[in-house]
PDB file of N, CA and C in Angstrom:
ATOM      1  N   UNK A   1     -10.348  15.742 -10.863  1.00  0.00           N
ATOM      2  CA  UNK A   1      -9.518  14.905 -10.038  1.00  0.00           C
ATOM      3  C   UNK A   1      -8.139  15.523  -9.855  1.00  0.00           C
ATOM      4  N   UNK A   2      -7.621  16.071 -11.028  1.00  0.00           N
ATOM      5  CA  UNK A   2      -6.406  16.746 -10.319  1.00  0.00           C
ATOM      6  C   UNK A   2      -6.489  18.473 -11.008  1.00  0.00           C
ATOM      7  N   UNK A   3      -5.638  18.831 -10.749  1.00  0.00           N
ATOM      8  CA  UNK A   3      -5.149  20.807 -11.089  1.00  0.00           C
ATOM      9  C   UNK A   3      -4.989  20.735 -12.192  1.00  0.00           C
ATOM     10  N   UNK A   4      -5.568  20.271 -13.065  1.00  0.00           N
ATOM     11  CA  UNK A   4      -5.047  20.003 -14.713  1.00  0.00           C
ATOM     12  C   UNK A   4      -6.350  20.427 -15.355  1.00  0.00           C
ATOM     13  N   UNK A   5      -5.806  21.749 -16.251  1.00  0.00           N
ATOM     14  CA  UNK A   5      -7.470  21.805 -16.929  1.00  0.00           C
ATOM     15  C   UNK A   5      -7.321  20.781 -18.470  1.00  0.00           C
ATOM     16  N   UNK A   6      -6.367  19.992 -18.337  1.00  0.00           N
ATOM     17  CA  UNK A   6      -6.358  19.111 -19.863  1.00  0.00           C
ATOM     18  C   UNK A   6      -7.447  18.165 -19.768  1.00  0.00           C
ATOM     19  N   UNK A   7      -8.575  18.043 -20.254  1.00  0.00           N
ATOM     20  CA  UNK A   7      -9.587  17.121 -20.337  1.00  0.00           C
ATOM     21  C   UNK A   7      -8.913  15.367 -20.872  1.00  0.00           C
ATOM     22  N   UNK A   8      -8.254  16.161 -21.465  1.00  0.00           N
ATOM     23  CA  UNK A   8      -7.482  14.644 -22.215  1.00  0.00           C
ATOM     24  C   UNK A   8      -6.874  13.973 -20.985  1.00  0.00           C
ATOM     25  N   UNK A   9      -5.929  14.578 -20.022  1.00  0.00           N
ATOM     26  CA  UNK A   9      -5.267  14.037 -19.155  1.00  0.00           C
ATOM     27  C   UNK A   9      -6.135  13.369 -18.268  1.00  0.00           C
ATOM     28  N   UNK A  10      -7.052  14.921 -18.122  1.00  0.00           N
ATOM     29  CA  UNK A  10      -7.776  13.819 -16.346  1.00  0.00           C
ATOM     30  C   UNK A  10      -9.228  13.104 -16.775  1.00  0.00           C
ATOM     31  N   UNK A  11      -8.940  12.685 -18.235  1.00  0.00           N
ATOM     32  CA  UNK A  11      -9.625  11.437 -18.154  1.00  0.00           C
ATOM     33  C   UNK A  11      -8.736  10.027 -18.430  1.00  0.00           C
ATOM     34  N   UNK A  12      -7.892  10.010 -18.088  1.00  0.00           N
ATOM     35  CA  UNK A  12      -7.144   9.450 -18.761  1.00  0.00           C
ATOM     36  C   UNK A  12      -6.812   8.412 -17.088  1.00  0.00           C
ATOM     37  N   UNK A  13      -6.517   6.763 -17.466  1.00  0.00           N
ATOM     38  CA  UNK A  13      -6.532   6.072 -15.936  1.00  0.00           C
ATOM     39  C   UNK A  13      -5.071   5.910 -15.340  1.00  0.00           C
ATOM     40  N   UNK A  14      -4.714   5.544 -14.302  1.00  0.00           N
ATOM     41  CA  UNK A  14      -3.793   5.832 -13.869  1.00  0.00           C
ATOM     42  C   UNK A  14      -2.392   4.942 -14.736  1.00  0.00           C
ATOM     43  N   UNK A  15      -3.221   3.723 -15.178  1.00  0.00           N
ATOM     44  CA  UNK A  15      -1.722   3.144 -16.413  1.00  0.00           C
ATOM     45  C   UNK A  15      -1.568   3.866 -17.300  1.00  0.00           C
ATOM     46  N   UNK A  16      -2.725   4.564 -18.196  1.00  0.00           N
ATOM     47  CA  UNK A  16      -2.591   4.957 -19.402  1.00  0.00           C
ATOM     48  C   UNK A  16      -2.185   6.177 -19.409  1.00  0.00           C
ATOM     49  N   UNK A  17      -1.726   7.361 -17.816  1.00  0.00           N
ATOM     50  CA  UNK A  17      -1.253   8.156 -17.629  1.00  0.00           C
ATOM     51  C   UNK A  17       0.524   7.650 -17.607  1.00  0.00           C
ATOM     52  N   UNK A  18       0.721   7.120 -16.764  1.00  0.00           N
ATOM     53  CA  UNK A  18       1.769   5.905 -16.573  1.00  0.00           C
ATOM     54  C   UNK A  18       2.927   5.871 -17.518  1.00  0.00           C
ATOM     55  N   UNK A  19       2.086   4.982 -18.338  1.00  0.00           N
ATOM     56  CA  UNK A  19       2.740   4.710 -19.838  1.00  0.00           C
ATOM     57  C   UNK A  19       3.099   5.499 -20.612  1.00  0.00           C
ATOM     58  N   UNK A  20       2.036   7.081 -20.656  1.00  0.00           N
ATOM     59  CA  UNK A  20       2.403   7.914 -21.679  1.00  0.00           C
ATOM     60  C   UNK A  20       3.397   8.558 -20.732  1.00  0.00           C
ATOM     61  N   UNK A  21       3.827   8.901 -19.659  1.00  0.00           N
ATOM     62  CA  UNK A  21       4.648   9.321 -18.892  1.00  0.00           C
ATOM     63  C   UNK A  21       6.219   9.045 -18.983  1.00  0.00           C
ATOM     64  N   UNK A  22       6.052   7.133 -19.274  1.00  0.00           N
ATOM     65  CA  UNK A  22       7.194   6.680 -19.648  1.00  0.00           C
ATOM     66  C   UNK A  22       7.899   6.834 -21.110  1.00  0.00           C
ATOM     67  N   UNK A  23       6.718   6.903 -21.972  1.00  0.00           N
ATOM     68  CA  UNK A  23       6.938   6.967 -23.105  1.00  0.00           C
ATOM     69  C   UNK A  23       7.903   8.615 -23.856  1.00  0.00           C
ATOM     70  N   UNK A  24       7.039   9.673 -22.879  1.00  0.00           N
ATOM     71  CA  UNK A  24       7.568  10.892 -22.727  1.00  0.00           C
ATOM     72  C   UNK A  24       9.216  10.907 -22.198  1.00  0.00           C
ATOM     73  N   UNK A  25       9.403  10.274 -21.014  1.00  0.00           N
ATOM     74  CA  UNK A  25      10.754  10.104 -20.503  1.00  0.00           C
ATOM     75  C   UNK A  25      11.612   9.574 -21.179  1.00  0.00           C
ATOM     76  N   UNK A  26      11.095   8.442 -22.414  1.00  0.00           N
ATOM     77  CA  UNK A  26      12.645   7.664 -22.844  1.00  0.00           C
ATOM     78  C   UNK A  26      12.477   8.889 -24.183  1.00  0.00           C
ATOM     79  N   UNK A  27      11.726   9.416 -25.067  1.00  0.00           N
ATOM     80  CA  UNK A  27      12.022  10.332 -25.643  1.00  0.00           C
ATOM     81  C   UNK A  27      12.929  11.750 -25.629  1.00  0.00           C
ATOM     82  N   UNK A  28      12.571  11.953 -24.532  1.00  0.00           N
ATOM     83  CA  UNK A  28      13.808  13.496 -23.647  1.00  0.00           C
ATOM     84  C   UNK A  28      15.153  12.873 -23.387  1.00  0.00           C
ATOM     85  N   UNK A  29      14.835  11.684 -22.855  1.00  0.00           N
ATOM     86  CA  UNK A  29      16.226  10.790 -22.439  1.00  0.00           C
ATOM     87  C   UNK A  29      17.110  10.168 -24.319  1.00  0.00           C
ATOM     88  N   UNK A  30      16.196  10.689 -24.938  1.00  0.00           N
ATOM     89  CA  UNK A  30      16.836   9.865 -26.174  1.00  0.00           C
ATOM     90  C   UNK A  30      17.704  11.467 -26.287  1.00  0.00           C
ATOM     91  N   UNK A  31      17.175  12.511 -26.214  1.00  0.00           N
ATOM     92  CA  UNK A  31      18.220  13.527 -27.086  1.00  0.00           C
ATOM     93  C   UNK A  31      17.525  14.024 -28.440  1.00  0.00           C
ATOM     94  N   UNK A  32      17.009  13.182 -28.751  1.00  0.00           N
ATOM     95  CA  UNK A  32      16.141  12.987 -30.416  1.00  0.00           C
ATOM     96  C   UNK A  32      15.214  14.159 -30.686  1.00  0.00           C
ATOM     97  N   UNK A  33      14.459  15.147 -30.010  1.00  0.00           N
ATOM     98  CA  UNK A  33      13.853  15.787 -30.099  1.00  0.00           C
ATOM     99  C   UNK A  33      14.132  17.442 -29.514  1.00  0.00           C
ATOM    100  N   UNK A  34      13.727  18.210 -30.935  1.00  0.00           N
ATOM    101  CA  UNK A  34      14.002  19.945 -30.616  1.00  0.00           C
ATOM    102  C   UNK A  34      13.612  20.160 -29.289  1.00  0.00           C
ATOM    103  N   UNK A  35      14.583  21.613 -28.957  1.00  0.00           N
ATOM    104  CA  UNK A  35      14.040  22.296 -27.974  1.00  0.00           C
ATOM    105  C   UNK A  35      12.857  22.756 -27.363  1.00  0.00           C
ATOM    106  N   UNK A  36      11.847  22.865 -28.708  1.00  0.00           N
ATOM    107  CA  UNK A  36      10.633  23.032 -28.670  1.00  0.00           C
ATOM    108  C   UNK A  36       9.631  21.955 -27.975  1.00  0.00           C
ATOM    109  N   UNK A  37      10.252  20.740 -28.748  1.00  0.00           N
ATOM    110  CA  UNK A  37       9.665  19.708 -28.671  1.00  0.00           C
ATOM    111  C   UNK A  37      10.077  19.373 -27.618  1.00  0.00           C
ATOM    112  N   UNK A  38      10.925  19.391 -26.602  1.00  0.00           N
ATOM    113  CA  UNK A  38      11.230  18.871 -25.159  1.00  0.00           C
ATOM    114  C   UNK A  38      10.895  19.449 -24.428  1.00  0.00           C
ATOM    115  N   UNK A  39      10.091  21.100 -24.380  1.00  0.00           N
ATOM    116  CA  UNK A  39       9.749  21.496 -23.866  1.00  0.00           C
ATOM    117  C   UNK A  39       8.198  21.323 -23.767  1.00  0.00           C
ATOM    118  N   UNK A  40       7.291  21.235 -24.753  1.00  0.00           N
ATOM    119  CA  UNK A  40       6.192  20.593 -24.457  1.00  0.00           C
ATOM    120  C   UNK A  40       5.685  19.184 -23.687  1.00  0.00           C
ATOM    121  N   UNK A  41       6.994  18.569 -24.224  1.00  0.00           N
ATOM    122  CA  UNK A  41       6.947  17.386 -23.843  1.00  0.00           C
ATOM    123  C   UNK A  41       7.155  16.932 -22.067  1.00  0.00           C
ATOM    124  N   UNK A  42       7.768  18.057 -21.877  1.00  0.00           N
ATOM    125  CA  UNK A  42       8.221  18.335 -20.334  1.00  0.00           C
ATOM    126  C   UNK A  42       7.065  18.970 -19.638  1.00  0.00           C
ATOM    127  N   UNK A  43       6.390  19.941 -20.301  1.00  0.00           N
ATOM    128  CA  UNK A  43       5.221  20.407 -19.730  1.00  0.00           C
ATOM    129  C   UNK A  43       4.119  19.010 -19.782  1.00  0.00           C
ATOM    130  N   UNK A  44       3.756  18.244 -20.533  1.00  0.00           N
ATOM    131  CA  UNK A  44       2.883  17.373 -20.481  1.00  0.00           C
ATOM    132  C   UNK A  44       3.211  16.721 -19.501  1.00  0.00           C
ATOM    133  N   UNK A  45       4.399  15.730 -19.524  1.00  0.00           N
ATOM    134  CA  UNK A  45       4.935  15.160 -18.593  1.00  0.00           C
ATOM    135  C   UNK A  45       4.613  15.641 -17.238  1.00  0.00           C
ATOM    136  N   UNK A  46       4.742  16.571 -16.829  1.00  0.00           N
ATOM    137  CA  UNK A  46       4.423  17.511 -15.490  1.00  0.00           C
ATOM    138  C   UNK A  46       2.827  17.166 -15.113  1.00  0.00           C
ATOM    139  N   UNK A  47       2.446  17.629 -16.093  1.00  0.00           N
ATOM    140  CA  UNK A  47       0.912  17.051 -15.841  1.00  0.00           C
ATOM    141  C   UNK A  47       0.126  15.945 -15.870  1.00  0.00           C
ATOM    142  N   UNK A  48       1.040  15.069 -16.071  1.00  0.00           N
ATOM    143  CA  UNK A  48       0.853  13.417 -16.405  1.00  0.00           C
ATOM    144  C   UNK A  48       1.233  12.992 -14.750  1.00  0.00           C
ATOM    145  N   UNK A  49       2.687  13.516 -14.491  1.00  0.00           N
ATOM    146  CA  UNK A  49       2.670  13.128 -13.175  1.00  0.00           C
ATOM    147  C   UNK A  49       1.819  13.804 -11.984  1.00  0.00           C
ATOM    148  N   UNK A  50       1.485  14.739 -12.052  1.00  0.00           N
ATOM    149  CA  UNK A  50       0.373  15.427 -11.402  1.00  0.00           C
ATOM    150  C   UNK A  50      -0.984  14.940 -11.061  1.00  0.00           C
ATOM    151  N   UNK A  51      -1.285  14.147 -12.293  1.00  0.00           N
ATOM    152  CA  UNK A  51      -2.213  13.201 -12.645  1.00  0.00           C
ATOM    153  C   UNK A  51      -2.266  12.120 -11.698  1.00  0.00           C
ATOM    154  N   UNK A  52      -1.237  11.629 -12.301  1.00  0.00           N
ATOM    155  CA  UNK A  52      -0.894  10.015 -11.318  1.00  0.00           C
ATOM    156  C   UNK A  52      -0.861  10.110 -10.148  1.00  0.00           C
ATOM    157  N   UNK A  53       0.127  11.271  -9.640  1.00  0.00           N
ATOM    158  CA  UNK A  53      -0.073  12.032  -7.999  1.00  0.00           C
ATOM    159  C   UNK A  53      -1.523  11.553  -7.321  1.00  0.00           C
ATOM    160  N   UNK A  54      -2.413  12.363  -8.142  1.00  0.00           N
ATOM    161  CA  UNK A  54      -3.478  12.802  -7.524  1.00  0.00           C
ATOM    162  C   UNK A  54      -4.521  11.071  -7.071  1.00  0.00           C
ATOM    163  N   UNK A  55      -4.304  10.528  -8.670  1.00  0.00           N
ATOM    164  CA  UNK A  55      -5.242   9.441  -8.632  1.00  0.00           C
ATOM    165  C   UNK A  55      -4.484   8.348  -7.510  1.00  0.00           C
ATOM    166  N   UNK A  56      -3.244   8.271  -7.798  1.00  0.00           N
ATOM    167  CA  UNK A  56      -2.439   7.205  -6.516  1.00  0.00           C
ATOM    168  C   UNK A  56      -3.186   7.922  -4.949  1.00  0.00           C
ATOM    169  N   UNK A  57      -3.576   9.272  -4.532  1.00  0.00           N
ATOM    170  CA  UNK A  57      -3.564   9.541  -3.317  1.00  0.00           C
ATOM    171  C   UNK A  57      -5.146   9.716  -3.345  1.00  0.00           C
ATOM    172  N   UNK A  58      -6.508   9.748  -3.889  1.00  0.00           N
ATOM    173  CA  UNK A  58      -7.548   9.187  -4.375  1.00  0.00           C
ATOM    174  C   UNK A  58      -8.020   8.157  -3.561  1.00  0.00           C
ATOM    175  N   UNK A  59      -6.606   6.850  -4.510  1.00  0.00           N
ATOM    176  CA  UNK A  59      -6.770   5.167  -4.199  1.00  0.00           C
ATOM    177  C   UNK A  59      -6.949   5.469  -2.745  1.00  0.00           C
ATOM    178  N   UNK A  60      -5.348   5.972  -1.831  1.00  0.00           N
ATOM    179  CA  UNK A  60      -4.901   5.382  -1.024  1.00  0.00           C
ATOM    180  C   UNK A  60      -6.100   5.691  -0.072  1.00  0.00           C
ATOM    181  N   UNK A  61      -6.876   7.083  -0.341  1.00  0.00           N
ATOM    182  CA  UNK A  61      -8.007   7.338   0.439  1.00  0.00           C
ATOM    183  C   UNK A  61      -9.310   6.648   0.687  1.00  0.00           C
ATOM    184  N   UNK A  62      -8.935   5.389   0.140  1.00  0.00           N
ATOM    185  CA  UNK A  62     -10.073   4.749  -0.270  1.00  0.00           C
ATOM    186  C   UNK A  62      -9.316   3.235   0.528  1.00  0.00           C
ATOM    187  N   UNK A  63      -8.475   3.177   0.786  1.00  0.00           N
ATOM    188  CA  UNK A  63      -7.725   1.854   1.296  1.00  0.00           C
ATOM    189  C   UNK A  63      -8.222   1.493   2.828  1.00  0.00           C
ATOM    190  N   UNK A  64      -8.539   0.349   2.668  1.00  0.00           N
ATOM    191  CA  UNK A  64      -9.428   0.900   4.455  1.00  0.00           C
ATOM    192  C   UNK A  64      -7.866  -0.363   4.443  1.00  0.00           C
ATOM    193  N   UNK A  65      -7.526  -0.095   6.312  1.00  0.00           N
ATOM    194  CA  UNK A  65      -6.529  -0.931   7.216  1.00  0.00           C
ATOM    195  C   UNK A  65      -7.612  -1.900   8.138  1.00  0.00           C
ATOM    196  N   UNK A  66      -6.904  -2.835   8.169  1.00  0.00           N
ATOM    197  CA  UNK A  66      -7.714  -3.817   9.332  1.00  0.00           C
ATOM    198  C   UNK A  66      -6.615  -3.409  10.400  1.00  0.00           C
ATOM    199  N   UNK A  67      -7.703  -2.806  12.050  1.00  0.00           N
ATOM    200  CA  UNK A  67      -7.644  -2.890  13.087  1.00  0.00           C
ATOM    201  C   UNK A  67      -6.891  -4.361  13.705  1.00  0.00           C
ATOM    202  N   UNK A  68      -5.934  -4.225  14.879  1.00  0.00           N
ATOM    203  CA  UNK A  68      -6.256  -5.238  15.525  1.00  0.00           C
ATOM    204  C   UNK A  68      -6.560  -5.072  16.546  1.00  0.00           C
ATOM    205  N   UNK A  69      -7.515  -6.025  17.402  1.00  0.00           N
ATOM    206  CA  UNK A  69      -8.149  -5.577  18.834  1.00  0.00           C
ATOM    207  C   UNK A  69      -6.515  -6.532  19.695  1.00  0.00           C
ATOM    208  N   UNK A  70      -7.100  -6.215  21.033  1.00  0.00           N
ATOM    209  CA  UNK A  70      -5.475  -6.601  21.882  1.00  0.00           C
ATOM    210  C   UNK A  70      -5.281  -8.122  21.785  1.00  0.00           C
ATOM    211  N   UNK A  71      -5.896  -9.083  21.490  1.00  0.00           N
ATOM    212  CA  UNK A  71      -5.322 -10.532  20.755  1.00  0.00           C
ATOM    213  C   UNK A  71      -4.898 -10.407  19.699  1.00  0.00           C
ATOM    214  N   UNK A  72      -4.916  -9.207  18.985  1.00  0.00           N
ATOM    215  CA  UNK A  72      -3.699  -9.565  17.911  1.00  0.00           C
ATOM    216  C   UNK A  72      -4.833 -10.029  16.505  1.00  0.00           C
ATOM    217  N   UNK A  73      -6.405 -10.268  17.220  1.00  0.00           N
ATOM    218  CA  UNK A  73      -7.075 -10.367  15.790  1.00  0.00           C
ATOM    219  C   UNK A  73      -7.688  -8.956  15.011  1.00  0.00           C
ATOM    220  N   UNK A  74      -8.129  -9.250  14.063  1.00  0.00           N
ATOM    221  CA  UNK A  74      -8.965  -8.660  13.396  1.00  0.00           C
ATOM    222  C   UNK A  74     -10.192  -7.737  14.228  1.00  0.00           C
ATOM    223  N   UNK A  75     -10.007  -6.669  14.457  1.00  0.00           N
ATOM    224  CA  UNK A  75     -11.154  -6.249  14.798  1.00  0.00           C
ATOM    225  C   UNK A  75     -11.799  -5.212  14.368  1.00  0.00           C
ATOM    226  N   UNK A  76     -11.742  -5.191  13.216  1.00  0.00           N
ATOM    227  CA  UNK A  76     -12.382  -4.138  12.178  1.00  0.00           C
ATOM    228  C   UNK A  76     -11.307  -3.522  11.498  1.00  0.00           C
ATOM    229  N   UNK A  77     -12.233  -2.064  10.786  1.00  0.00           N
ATOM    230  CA  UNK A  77     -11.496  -1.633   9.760  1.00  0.00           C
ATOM    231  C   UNK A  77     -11.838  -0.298  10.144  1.00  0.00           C
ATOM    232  N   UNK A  78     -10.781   0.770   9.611  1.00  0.00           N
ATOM    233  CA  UNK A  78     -10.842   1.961   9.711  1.00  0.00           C
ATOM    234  C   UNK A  78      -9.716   2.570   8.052  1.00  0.00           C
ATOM    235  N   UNK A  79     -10.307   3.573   7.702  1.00  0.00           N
ATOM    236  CA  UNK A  79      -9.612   4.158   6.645  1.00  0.00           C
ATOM    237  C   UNK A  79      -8.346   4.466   6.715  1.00  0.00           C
ATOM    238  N   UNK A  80      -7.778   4.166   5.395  1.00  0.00           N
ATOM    239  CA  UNK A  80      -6.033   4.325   5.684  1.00  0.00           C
ATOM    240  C   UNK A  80      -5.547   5.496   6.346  1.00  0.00           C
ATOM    241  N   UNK A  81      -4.676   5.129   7.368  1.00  0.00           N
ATOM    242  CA  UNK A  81      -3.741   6.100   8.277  1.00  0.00           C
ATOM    243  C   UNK A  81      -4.081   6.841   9.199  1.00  0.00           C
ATOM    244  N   UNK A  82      -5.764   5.810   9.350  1.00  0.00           N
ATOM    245  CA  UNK A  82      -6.067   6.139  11.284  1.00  0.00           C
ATOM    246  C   UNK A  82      -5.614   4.866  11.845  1.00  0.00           C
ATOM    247  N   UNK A  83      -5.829   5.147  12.959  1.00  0.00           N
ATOM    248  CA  UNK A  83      -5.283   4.579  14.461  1.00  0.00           C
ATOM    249  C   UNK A  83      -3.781   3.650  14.238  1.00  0.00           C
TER     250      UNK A  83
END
């Protein structure tokens, strides 16, 4: 599903990518952790959002739009971001 050869990541669903994403951010944002350690942590992160990228644009491919015919109703459906 996405450019990530981490098995861990791209099985991982789009909250539980999410969360560890956030969880990664208030850690770097704390200061609290070596150079080392912010740097892995930055590389994961990268691939967490890469992740989420991919699966959010997945969804959206999957989002069908309702048509309207010229009264203004409903006249079917076509996949997100035709007509």
């Amino acid at each position: 599903m996405t450019d990530n050869p981490d098995p861990a990541i791209s099985s991982l669903s789009f909250e539980a990518a999410m969360s560890e994403l956030e969880t990664i951010v208030r850690r770097l944002e704390s200061g609290d952790v070596s150079l080392e350690q912010s740097v892995a942590l930055y590389e994961r992160g990268h691939a967490l959002r890469a992740h989420c990228e991919a699966r959010l644009a997945a969804a959206q491919a999957r989002i069908e739009q309702v048509s309207l015919g010229a009264d203004g109703r409903p006249a079917g459906t076509a996949p997100f971001g035709e007509g």
